[in-house]
C-alpha atoms as a PDB file:
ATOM      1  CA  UNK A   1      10.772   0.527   0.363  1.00  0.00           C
ATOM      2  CA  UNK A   2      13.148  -2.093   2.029  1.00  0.00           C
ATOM      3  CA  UNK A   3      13.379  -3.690  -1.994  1.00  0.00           C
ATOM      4  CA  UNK A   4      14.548  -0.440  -3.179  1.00  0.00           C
ATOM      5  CA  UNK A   5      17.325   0.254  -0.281  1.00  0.00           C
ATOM      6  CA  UNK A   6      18.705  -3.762  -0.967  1.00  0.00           C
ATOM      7  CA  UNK A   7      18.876  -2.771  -4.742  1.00  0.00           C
ATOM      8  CA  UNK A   8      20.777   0.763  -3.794  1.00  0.00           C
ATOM      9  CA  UNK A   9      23.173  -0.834  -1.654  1.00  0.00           C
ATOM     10  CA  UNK A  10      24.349  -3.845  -4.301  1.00  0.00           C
ATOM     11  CA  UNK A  11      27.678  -2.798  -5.641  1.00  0.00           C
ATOM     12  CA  UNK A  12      28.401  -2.065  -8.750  1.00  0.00           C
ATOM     13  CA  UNK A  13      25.490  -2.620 -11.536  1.00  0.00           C
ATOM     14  CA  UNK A  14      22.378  -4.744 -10.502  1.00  0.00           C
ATOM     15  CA  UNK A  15      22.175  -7.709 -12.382  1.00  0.00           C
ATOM     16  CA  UNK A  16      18.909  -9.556 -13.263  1.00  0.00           C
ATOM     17  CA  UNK A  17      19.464 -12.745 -12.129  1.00  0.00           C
ATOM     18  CA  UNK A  18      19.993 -10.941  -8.584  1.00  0.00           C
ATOM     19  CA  UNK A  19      17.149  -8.021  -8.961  1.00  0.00           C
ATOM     20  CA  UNK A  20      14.833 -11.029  -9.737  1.00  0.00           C
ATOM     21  CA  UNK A  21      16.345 -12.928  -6.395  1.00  0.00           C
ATOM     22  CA  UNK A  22      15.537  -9.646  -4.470  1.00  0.00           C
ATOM     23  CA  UNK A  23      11.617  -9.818  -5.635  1.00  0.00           C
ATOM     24  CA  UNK A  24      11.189 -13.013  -5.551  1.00  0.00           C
ATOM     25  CA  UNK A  25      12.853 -12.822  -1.720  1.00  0.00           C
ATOM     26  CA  UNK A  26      10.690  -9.984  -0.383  1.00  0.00           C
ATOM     27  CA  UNK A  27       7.343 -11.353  -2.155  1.00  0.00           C
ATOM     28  CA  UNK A  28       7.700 -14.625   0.032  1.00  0.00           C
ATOM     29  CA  UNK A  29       8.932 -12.388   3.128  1.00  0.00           C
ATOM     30  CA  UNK A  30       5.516 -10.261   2.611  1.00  0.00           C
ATOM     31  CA  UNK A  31       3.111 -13.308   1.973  1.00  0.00           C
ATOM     32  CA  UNK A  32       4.610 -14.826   5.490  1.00  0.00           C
ATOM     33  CA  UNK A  33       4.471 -12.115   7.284  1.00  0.00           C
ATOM     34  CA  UNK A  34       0.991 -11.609   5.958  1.00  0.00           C
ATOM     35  CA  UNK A  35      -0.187 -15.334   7.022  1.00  0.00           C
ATOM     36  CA  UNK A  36       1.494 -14.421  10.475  1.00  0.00           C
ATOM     37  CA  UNK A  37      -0.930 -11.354  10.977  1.00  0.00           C
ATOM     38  CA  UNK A  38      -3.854 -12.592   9.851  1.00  0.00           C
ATOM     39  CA  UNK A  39      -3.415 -15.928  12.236  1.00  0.00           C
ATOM     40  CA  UNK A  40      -2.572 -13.746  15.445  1.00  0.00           C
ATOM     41  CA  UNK A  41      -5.711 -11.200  14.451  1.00  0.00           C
ATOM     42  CA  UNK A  42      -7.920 -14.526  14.029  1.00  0.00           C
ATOM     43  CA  UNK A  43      -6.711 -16.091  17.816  1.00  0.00           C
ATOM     44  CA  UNK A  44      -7.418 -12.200  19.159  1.00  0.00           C
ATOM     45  CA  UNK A  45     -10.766 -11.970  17.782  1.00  0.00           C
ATOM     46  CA  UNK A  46     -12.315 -15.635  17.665  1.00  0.00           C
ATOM     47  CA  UNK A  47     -16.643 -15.345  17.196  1.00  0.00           C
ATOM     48  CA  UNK A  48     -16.047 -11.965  14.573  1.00  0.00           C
ATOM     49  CA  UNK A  49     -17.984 -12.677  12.167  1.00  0.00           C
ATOM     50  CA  UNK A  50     -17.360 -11.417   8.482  1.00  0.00           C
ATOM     51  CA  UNK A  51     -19.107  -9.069   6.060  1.00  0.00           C
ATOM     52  CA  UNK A  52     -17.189  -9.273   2.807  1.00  0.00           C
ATOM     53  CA  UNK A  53     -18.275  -5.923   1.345  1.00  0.00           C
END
């Protein structure tokens, strides 16, 4: 949702070069922010032990 309200608040016409900036900027803010969680969910629950399903 955030990627669509930084497209809808560029002026003018969206160009590629930045559209493709914008992805390419919120992929790496989601795969950080992902890495964060799942390192603070780890140090919380230290001994779980995984079932992959």
């Amino acid at each position: 949702m955030r990627l669509l309200v930084a497209a809808f608040e560029e002026p003018g016409r969206l160009k590629m070069r930045r559209a493709i900036a914008l992805v390419d900027y919120h992929i790496r803010r989601n795969q950080i922010a992902r890495a964060s969680h799942e390192k603070t969910w780890r140090e919380k629950h230290r001994g779980v032990k995984f079932l992959l399903l």
